[in-house]
Protein backbone atom coordinates (compact mmCIF):
# COMPACT_ATOMS: atom_id res chain seq x y z
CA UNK A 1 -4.25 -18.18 17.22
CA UNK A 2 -4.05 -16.28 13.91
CA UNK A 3 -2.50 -18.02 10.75
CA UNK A 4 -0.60 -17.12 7.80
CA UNK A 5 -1.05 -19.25 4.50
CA UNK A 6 1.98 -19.24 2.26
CA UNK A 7 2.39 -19.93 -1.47
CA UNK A 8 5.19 -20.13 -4.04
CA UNK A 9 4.82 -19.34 -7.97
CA UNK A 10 4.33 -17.00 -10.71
CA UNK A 11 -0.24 -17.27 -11.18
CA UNK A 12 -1.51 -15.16 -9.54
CA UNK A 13 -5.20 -16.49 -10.19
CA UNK A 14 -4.30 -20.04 -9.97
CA UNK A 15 -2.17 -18.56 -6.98
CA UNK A 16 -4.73 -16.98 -4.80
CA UNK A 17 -7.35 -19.24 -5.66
CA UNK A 18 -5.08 -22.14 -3.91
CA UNK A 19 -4.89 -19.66 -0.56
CA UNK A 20 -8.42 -19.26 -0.24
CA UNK A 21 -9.26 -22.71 -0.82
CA UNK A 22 -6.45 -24.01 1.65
CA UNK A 23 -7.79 -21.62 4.14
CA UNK A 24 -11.39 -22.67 4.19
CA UNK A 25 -12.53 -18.94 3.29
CA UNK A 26 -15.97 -19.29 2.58
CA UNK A 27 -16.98 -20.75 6.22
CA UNK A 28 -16.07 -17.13 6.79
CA UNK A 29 -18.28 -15.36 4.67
CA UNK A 30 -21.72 -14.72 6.43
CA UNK A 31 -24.31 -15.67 4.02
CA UNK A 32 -25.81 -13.03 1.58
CA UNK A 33 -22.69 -10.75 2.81
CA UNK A 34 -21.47 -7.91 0.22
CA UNK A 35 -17.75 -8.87 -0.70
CA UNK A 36 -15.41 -5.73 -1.47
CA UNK A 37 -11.62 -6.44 -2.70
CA UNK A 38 -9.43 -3.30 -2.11
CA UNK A 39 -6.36 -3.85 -4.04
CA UNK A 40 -3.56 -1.57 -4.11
CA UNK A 41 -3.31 0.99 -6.86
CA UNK A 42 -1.28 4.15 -5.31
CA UNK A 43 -0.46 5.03 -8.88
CA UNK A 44 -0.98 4.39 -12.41
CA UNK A 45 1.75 1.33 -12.97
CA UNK A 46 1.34 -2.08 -13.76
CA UNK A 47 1.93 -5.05 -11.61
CA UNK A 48 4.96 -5.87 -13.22
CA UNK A 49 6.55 -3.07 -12.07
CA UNK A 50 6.40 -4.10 -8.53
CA UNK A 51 3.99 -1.07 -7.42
CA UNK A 52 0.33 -2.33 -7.61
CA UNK A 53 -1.69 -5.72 -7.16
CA UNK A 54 -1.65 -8.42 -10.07
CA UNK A 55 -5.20 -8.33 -12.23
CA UNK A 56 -4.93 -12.20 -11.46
CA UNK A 57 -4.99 -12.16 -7.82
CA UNK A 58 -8.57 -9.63 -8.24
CA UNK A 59 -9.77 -12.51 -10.84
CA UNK A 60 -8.80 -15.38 -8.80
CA UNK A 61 -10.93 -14.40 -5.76
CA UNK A 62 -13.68 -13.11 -8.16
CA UNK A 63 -13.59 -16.81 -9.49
CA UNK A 64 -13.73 -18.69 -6.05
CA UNK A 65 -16.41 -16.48 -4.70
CA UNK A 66 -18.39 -17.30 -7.78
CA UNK A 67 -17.33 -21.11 -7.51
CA UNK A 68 -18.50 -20.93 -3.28
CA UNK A 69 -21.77 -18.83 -4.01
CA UNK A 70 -21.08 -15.21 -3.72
CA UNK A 71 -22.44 -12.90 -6.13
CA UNK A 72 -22.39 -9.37 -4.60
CA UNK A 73 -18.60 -8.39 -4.96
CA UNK A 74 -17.49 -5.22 -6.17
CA UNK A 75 -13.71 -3.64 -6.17
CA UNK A 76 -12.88 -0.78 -4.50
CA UNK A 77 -9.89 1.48 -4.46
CA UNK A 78 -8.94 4.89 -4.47
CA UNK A 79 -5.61 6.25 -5.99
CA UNK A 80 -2.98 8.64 -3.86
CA UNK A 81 -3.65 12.71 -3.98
CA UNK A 82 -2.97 13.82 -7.40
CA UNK A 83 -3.49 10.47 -9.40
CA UNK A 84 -6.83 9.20 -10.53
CA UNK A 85 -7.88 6.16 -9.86
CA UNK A 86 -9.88 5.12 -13.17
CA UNK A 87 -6.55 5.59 -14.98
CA UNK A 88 -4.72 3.44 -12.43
CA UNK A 89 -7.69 0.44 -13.26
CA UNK A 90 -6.84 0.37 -16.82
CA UNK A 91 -2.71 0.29 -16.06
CA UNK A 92 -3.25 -2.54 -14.08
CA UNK A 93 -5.73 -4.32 -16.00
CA UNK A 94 -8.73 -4.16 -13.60
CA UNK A 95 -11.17 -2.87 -16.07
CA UNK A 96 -10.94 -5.94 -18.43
CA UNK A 97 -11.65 -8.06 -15.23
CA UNK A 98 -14.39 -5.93 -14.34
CA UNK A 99 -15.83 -6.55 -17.78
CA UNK A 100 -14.78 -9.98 -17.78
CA UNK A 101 -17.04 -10.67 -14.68
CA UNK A 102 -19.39 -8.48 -14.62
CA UNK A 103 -17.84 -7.06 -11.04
CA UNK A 104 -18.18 -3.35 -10.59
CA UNK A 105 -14.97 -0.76 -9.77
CA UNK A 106 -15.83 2.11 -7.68
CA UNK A 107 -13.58 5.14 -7.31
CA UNK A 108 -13.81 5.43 -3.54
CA UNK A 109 -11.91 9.42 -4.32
CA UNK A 110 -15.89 9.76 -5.52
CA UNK A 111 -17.63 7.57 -2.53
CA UNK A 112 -19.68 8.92 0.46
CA UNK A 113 -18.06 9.09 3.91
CA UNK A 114 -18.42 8.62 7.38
CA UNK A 115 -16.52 9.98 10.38
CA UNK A 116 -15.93 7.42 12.93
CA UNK A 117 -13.96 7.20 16.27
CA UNK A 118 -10.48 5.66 16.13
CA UNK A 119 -8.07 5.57 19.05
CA UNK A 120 -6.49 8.80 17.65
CA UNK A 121 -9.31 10.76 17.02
CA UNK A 122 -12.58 11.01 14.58
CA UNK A 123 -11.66 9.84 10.88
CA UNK A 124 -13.46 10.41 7.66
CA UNK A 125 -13.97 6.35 6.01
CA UNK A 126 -15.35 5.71 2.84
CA UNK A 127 -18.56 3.97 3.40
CA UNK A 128 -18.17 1.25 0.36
CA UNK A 129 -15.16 0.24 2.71
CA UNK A 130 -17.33 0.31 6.20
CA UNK A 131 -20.32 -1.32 5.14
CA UNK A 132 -18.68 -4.22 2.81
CA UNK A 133 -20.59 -7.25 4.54
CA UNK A 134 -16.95 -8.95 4.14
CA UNK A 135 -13.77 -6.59 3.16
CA UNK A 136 -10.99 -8.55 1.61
CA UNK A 137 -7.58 -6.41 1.84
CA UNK A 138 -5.10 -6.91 -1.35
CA UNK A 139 -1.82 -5.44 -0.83
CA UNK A 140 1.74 -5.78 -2.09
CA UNK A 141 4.35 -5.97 -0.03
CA UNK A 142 6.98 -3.16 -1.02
CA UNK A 143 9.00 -0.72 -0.12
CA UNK A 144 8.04 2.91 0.74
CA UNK A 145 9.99 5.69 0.64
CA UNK A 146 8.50 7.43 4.14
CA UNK A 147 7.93 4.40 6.11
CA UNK A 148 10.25 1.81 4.62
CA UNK A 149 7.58 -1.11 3.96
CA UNK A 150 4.10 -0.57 3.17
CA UNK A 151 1.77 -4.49 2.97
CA UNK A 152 -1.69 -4.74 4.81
CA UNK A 153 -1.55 -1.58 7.40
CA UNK A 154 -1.17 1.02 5.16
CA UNK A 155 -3.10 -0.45 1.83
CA UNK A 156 -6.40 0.76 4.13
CA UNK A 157 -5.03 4.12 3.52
CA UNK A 158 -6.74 4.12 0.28
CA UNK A 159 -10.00 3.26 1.80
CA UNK A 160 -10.34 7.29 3.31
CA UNK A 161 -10.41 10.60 1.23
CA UNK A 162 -7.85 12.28 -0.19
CA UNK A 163 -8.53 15.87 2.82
CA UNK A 164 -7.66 12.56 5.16
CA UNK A 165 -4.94 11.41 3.30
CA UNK A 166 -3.22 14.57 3.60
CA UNK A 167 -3.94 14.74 7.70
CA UNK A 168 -2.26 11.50 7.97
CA UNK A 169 0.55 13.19 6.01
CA UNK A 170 0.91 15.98 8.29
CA UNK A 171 0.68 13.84 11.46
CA UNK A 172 3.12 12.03 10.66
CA UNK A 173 1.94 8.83 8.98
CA UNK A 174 2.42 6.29 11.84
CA UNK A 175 -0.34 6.88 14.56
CA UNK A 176 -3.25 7.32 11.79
CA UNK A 177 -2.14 4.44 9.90
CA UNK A 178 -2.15 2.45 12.84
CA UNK A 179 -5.15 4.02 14.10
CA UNK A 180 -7.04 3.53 10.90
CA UNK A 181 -6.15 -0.22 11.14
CA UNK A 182 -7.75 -0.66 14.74
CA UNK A 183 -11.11 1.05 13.44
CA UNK A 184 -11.78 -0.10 9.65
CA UNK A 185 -10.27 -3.72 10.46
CA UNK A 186 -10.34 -5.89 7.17
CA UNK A 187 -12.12 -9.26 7.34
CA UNK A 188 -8.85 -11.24 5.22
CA UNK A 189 -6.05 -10.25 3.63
CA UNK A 190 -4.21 -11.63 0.65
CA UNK A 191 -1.07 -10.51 -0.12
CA UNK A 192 0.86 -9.83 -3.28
CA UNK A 193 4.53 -10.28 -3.35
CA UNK A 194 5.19 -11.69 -6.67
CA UNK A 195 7.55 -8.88 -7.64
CA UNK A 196 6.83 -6.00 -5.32
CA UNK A 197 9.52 -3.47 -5.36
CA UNK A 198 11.63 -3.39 -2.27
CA UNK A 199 12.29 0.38 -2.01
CA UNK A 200 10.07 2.35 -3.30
CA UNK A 201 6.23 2.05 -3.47
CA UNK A 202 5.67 3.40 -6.99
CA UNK A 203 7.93 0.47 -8.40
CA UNK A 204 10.37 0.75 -11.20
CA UNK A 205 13.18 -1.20 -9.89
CA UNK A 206 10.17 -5.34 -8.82
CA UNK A 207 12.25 -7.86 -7.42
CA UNK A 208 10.54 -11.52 -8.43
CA UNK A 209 10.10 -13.08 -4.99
CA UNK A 210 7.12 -15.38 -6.91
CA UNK A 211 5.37 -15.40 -2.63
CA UNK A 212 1.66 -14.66 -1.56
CA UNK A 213 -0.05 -14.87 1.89
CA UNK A 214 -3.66 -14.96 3.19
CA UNK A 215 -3.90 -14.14 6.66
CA UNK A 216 -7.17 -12.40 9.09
CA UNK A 217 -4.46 -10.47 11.18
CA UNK A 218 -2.76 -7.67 9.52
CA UNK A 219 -0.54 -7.05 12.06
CA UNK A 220 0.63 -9.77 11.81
CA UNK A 221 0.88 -10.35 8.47
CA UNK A 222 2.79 -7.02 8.03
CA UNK A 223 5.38 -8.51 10.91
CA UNK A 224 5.81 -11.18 8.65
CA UNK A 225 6.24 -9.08 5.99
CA UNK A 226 9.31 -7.56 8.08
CA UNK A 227 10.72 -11.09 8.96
CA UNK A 228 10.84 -11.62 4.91
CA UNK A 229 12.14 -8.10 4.07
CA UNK A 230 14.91 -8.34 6.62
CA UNK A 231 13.46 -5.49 8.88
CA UNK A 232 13.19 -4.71 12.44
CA UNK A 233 9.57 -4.09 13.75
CA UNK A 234 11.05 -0.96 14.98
CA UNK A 235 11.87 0.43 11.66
CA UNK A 236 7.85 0.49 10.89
CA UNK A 237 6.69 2.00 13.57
CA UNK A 238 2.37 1.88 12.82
CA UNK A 239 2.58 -2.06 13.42
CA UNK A 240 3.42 -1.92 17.17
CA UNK A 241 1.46 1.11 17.12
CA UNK A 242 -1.37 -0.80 15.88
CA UNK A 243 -0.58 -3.90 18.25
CA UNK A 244 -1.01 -1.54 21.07
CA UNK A 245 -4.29 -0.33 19.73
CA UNK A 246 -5.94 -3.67 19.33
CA UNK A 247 -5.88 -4.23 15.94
CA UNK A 248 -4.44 -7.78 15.76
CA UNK A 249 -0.53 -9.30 17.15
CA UNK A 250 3.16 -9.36 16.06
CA UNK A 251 3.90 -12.43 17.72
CA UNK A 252 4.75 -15.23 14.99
CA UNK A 253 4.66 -18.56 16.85
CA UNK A 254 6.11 -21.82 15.42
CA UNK A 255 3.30 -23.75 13.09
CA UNK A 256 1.51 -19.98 12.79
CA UNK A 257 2.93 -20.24 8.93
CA UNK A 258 1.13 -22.39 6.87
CA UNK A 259 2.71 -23.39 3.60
CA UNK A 260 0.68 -24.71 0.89
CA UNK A 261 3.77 -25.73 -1.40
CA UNK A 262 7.55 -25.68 -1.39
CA UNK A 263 9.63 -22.43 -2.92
CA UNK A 264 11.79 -22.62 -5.25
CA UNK A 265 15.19 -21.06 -5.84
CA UNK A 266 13.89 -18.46 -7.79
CA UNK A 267 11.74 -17.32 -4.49
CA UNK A 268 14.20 -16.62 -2.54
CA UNK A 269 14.13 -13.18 -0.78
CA UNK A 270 16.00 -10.57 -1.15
CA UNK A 271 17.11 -7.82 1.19
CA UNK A 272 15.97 -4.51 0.18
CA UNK A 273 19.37 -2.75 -1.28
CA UNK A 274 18.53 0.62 0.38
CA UNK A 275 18.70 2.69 -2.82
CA UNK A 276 16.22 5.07 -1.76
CA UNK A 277 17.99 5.64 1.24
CA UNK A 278 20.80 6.78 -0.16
CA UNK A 279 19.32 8.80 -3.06
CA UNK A 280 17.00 11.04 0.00
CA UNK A 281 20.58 11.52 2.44
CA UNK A 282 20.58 15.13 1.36
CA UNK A 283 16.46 15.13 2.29
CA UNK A 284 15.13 17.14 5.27
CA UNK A 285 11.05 15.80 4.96
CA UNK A 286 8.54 17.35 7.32
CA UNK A 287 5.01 15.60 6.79
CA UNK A 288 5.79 15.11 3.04
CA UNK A 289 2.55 13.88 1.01
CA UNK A 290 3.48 10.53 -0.63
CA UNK A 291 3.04 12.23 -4.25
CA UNK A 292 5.28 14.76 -3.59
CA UNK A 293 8.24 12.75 -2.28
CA UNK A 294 7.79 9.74 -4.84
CA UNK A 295 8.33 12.44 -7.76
CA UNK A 296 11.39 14.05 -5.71
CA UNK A 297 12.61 9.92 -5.51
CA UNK A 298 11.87 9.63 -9.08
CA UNK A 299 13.72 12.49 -10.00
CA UNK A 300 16.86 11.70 -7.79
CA UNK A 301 17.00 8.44 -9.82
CA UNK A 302 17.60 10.45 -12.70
CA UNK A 303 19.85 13.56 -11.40
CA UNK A 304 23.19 14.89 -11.51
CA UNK A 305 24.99 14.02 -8.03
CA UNK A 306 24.64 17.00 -5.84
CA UNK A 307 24.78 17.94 -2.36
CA UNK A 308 22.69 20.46 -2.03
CA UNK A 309 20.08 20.29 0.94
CA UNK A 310 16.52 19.31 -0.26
CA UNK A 311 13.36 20.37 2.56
CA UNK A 312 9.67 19.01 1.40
CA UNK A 313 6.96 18.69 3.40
CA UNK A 314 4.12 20.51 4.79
CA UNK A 315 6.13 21.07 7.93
CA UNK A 316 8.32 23.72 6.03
CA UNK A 317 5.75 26.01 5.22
CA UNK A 318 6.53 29.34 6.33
CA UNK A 319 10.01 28.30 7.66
CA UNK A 320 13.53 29.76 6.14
CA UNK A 321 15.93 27.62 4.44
CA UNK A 322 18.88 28.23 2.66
CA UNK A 323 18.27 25.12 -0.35
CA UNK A 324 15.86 23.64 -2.74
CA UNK A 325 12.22 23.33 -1.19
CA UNK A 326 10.51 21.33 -3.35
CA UNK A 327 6.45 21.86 -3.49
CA UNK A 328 4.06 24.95 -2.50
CA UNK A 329 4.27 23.46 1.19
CA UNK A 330 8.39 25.04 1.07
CA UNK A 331 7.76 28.84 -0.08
CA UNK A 332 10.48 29.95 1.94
CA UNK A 333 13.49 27.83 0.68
CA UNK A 334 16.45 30.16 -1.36
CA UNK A 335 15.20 27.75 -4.49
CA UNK A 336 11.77 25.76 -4.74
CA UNK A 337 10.27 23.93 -7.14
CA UNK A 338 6.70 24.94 -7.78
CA UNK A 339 3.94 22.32 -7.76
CA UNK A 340 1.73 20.46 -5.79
CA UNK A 341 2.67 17.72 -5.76
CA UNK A 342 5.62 18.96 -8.71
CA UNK A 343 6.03 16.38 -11.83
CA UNK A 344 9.52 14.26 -11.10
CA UNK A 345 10.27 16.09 -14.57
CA UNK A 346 10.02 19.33 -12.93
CA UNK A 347 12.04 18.46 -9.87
CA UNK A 348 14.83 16.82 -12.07
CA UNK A 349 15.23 19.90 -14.02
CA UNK A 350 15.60 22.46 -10.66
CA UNK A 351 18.12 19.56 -9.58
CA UNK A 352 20.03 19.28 -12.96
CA UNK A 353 20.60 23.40 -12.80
């Protein structure tokens, strides 16, 4: 049966270090194997602002791979449509740990790819993510604007190009997330939630929950990740999705969590406070690119109360409607911002009007 190793604190390093150790991780390694570590850097932000992985948690398995006998690791990531991915490195400190170690970051927005079957259909997968010898998945459990919580699932989304990224967009987001999970299928996953931000993925608002978890099942993981955010499994639909494709179980069973020390009160977890909810009420999305709706979210933060109907989303193209379309994608709205994606300053000035 698949476990979950827990931890409680503020290191990151010293953190994941302890999780991979606990968890025996190097009986899992096949010798000579590649090692890639995909953390999660949607956007230019550091860690402390609860959107992207901690530098530490890259270091600290750089540093027990070293300690166990693994030399070929590189990092690999590649940024959401319209943000680049070497700027979101140095934000979040990865190219001092690259230099540090002598590891090597590769852009995967600039990496080869390979179309594969999935149980939805063919998909176009960076190859530095297919042919990793051993692919260690480094999410942060969060919020997300479009499908409420975003951990292991979804963190592979940055492991395909960015003419993918949008397809996933305009299906939907659930069924190719899912299906992307039963095909590229991560070897471990460690996951940071030492202040991810419970609404929205870009951060801005991290809530210190000083947690991390190594598991080999990201289903499962992200069902925990549901149990600790206070969700339903049917408010995220990819994980049963992905359950029902084969790509690992929701079912937490009693002695499947394995803690390695005792929380604190400062640990404690809090209940996301459904702020983004409240600021998109007025939002009618249709396949809306995760860009484009994180600058609309930013810029509702920031603007004048209104009630005015908002469409976005590559399902409006074409279509009539009497508000503010923001993006190319809504050319037929009575007001649209232009853009693709638009800046949040952009939208917050067509709001303010």
């Amino acid at each position: 049966m698949p476990s979950i190793y827990e931890i409680f604190g503020t290191d990151a390093h010293e953190m994941t270090k302890a999780l991979m150790e606990g968890a025996q991780i190097i009986k899992q390694i096949p010798a000579g194997a590649s090692v890639a570590l995909k953390p999660n850097l949607v956007v230019a932000a550091s860690p402390e602002s609860g959107a992207t992985t901690h530098a530490g948690v890259l270091s600290g398995a750089i540093e027990y791979l070293r300690d166990h006998g693994v030399t070929d690791i590189s990092i690999i990531e590649g940024s959401w449509v319209g943000d680049n991915t070497g700027r979101a490195f140095r934000a979040a400190g990865y190219d001092e740990v690259s230099k540090h170690y002598n590891v090597p970051l590769y852009d995967l927005k600039h990496d080869q790819t390979r179309r594969v079957k999935s149980p939805l259909r063919p998909m176009d997968i960076c190859c530095r993510a297919l042919d990793a010898g051993y692919l260690i998945n480094l999410p942060v459990l969060k919020g997300h604007c479009q499908t409420v919580m975003t951990c292991a699932l979804k963190n592979c989304k940055g492991c395909i190009p960015d003419k993918e990224k949008r397809r996933f967009h305009a299906e939907g987001l659930m069924e190719p997330i899912a299906a992307l999970a039963a095909t590229l299928k991560p070897d471990l996953t460690i996951v940071d939630s030492i202040c991810g931000d419970l609404n929205f993925e870009e951060g801005g608002n991290p809530v210190p929950t000083g947690r991390m978890l190594l598991g080999n099942d990201p289903v499962q993981i992200d069902a925990y990740g549901c149990r600790l955010m206070g969700l339903d499994l049917d408010q995220v639909p990819y994980i049963g999705l992905a359950e029902g494709w084969g790509a690992g179980t929701t079912r937490i069973e009693a002695g499947d969590i394995i803690q390695l020390n005792q929380p604190t009160a400062a640990a404690s977890y809090p209940a996301p406070s459904g702020k983004v909810a409240s600021l998109t009420r007025n939002v009618q999305a249709k396949s809306a690119c995760s860009a484009c709706y994180a600058s609309l979210v930013r810029a509702l933060y920031n603007s004048r109360p209104s009630r005015e109907p908002i469409a976005i989303g590559q399902g409006w193209k074409g279509v009539t409607f009497d508000g503010l379309g923001v993006g190319a994608c809504c050319n037929c709205a009575s007001r649209q911002v232009p853009g693709c994606p638009p800046t949040a300053e952009t939208i917050l000035e067509y709001l303010n009007r």
